[in-house]
N, C-alpha and C. Protein backbone atom coordinates (compact mmCIF):
# COMPACT_ATOMS: atom_id res chain seq x y z
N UNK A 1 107.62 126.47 106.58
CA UNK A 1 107.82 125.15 106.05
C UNK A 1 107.49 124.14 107.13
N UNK A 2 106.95 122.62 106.88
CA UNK A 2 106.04 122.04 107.59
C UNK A 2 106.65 120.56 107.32
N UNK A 3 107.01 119.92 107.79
CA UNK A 3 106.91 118.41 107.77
C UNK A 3 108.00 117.67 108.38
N UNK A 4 108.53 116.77 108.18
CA UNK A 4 109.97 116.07 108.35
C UNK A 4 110.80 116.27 107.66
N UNK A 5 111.74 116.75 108.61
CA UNK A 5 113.16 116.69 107.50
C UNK A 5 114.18 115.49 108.13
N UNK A 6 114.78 115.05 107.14
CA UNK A 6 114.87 113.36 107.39
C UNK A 6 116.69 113.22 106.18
N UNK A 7 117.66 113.00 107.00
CA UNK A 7 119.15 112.85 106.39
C UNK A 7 119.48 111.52 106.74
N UNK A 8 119.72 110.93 106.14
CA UNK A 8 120.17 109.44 105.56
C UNK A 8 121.17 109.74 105.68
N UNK A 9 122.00 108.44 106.63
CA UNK A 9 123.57 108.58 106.57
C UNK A 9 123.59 106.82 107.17
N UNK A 10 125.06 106.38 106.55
CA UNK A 10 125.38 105.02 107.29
C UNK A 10 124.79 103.97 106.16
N UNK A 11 125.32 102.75 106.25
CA UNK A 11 124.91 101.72 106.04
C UNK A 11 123.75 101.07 106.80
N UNK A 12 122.48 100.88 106.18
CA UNK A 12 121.06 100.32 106.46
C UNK A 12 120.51 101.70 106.76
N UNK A 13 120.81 102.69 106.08
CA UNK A 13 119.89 103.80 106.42
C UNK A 13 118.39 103.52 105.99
N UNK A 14 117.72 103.87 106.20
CA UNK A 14 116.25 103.83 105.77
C UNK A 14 115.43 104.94 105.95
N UNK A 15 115.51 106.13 106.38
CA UNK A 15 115.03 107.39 106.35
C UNK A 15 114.36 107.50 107.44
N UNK A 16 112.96 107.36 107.64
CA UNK A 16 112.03 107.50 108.37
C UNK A 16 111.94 106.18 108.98
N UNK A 17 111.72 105.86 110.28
CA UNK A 17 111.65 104.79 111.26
C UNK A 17 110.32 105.01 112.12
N UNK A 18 109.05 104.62 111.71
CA UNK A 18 108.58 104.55 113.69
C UNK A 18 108.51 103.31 113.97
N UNK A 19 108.60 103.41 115.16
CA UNK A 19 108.79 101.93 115.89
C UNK A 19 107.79 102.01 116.82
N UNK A 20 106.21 101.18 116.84
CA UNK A 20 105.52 101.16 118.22
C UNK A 20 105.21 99.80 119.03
N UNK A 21 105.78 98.91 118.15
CA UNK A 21 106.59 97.72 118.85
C UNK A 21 107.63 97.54 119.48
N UNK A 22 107.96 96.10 120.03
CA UNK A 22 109.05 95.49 120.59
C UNK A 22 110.11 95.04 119.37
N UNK A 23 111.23 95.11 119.93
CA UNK A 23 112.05 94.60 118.74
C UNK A 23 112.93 95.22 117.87
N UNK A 24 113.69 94.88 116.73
CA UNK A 24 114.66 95.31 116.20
C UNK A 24 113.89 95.76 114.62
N UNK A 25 113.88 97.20 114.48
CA UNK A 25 113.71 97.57 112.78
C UNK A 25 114.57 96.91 111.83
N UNK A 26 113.32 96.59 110.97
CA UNK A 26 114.48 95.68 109.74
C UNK A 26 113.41 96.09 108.62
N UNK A 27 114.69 96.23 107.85
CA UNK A 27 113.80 97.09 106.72
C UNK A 27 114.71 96.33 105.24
N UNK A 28 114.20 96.28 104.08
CA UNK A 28 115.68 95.64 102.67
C UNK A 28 116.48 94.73 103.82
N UNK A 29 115.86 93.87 104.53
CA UNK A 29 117.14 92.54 105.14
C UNK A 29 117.76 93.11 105.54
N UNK A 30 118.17 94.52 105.92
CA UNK A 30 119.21 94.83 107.14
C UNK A 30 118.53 95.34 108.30
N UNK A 31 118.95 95.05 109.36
CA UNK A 31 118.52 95.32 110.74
C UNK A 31 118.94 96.74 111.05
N UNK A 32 118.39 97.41 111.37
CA UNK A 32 118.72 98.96 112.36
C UNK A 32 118.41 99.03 113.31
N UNK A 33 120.30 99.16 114.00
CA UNK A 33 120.57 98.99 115.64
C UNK A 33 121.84 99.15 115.66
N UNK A 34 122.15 97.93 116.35
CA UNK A 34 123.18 97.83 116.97
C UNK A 34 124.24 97.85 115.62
N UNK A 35 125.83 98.56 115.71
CA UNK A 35 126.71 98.29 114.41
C UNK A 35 127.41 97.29 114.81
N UNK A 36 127.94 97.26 113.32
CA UNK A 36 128.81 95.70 113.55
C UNK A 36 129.76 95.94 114.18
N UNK A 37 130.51 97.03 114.56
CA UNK A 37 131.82 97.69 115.29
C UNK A 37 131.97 97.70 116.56
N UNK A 38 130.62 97.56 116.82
CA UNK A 38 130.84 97.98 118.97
C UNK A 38 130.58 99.24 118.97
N UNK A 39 130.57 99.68 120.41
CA UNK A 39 130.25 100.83 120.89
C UNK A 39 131.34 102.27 120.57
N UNK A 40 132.23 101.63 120.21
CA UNK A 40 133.19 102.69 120.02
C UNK A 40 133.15 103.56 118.50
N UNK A 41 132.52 102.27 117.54
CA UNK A 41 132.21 102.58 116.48
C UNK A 41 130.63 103.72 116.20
N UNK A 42 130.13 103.06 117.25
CA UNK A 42 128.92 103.58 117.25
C UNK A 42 128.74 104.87 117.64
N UNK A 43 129.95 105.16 119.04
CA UNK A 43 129.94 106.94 119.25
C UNK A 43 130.88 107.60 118.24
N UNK A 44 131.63 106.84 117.47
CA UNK A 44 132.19 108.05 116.69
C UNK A 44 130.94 108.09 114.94
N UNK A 45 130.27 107.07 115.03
CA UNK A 45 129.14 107.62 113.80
C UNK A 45 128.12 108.65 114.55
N UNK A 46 127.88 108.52 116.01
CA UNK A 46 126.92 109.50 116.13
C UNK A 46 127.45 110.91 116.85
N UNK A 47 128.73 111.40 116.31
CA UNK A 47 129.44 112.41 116.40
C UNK A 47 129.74 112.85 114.85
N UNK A 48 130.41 111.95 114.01
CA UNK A 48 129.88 112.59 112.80
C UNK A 48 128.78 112.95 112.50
N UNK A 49 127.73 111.87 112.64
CA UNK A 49 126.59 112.73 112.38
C UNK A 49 126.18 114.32 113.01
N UNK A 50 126.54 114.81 113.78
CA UNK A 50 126.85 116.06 114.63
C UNK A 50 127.45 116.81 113.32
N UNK A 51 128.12 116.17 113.03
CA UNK A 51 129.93 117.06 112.40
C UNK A 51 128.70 117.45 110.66
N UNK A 52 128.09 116.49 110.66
CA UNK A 52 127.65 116.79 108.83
C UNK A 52 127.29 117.65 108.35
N UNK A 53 126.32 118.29 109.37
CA UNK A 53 125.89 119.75 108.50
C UNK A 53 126.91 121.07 109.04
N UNK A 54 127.94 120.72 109.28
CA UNK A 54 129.10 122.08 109.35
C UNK A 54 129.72 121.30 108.45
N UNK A 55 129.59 120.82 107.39
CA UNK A 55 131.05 119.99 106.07
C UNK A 55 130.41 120.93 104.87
N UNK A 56 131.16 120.94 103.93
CA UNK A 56 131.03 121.21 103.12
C UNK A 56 130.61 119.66 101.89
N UNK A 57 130.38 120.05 100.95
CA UNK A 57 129.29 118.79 99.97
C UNK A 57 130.34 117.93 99.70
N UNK A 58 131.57 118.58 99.47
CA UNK A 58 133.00 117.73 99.09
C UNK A 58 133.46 116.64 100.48
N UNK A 59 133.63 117.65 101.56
CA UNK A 59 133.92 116.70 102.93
C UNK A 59 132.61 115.73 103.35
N UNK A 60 132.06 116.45 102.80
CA UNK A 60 130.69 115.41 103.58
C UNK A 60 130.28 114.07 103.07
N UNK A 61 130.89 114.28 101.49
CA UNK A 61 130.62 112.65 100.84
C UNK A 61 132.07 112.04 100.89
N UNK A 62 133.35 112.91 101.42
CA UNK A 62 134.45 111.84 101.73
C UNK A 62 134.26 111.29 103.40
N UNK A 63 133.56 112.11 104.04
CA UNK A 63 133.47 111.21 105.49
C UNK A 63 132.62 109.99 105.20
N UNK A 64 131.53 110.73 104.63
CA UNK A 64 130.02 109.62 104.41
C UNK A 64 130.87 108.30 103.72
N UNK A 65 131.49 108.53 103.12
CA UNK A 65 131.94 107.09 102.54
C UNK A 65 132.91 106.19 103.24
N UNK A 66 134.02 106.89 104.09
CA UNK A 66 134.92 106.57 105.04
C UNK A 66 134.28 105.91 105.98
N UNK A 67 133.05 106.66 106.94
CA UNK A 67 131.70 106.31 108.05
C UNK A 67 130.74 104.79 107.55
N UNK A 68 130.57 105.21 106.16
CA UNK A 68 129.93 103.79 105.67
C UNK A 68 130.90 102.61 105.76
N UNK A 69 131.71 102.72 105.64
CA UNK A 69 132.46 101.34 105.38
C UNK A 69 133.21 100.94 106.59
N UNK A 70 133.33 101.98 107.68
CA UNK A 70 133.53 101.77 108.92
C UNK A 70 133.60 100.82 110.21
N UNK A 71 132.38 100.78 109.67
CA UNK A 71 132.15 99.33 111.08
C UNK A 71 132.18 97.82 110.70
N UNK A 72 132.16 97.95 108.76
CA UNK A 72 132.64 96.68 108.50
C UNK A 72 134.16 96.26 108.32
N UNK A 73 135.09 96.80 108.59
CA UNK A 73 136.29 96.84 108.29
C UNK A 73 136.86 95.94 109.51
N UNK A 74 137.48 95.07 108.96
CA UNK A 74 137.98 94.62 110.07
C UNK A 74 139.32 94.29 110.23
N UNK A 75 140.39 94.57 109.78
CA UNK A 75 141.56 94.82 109.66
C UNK A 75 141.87 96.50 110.42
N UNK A 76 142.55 95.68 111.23
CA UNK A 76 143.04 97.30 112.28
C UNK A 76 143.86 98.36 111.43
N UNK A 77 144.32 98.32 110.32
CA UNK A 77 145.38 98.86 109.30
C UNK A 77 144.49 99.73 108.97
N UNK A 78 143.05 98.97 108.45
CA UNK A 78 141.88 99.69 107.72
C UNK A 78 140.89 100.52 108.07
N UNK A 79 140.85 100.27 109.09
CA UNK A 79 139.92 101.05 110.03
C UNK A 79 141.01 102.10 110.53
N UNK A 80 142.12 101.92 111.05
CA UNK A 80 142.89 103.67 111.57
C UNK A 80 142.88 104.36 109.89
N UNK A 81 142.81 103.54 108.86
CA UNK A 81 142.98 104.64 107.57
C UNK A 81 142.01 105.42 107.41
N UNK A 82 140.66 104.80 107.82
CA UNK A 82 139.22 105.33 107.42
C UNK A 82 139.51 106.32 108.68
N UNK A 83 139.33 106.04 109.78
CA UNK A 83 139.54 106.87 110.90
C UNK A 83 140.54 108.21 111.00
N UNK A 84 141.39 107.65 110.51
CA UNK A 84 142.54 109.29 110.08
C UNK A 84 142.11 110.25 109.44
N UNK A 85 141.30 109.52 108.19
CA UNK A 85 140.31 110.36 106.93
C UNK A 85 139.44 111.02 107.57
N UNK A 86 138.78 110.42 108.20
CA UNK A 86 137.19 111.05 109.21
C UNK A 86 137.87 112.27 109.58
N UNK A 87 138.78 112.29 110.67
CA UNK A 87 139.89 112.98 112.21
C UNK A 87 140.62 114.10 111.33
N UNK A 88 140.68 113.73 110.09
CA UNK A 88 141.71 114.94 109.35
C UNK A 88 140.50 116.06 108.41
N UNK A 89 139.37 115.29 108.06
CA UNK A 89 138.47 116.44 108.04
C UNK A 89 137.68 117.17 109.47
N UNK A 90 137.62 116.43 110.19
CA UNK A 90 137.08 116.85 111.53
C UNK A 90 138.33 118.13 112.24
N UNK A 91 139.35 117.87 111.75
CA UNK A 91 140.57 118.77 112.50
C UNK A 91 140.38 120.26 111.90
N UNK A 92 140.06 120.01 110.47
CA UNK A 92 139.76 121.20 109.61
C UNK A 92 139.05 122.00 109.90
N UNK A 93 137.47 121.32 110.68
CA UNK A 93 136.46 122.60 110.80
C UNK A 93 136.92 123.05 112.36
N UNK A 94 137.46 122.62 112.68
CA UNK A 94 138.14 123.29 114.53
C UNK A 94 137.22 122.62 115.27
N UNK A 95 137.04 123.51 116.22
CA UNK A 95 136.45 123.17 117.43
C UNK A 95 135.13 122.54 117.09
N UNK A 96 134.40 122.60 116.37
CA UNK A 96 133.31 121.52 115.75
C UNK A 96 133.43 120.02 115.72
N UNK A 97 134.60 119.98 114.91
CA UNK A 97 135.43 118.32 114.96
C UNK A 97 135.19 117.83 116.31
N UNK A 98 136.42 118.33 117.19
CA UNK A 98 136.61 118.06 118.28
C UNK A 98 135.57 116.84 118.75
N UNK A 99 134.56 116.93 119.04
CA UNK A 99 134.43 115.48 119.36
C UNK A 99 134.34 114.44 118.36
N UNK A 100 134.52 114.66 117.22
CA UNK A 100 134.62 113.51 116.43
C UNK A 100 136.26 112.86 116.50
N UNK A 101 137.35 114.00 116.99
CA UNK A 101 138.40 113.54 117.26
C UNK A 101 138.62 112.75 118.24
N UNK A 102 137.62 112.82 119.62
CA UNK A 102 137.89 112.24 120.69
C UNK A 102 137.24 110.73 120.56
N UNK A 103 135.95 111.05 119.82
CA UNK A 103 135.58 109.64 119.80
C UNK A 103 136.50 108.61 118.56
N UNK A 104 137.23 109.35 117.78
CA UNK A 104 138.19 108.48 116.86
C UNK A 104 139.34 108.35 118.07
N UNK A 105 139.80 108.99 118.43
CA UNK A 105 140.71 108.53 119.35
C UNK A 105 140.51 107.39 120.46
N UNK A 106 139.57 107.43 120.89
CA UNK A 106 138.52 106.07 121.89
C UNK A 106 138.87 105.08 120.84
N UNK A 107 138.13 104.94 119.67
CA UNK A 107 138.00 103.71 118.80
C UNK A 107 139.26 103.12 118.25
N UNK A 108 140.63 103.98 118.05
CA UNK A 108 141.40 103.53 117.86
C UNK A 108 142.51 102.63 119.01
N UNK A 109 142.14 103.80 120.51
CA UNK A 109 142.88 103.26 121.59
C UNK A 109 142.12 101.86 121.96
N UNK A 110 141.26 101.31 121.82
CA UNK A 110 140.19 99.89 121.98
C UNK A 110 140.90 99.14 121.37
């Protein structure tokens, strides 16, 4: 088998990206880069993304939806809820999780 294989995850996903310019990808009016969350937000989406293909189809569309709505949340109440959700399927697959626990733990101690 031959080509790109290409998983969409996150808010402003857009699949395939090349970039041989300067500058910020913007694709449908959203920019792909930087999240609205900060950096803390940003290492625990690119640790789930790690975590996705050990989930099962059930865990994987309750993180994916928890992860999407993530970095816009801005109520601290709301974000440790989404974050607990992420951390309590991540606890499940064991030692796989594990860094998705540490980087939820970073984002919450911030």
């Amino acid at each position: 088998m031959s080509g790109d294989h290409i998983e969409q995850y996150g808010s402003g996903s857009i699949g395939k990206a090349e970039h041989t310019g300067g500058g910020d990808i913007v694709a449908g009016g959203k920019t792909v880069g930087a999240t609205a969350g900060g950096p803390a937000v940003e290492a625990l989406l690119r640790e789930i993304e790690k975590l996705r293909p050990h989930l099962d189809e059930s865990d994987r569309a309750e993180v994916d939806a928890a992860a999407d709505s993530i970095a816009e949340e801005t109520s601290p109440e709301g974000r440790r809820g989404l974050v607990q959700r992420i951390s309590g399927i991540a606890a499940l697959v064991g030692e796989i999780g594990l860094p998705v626990i540490t980087a939820a733990k970073a984002l919450l101690a911030g």
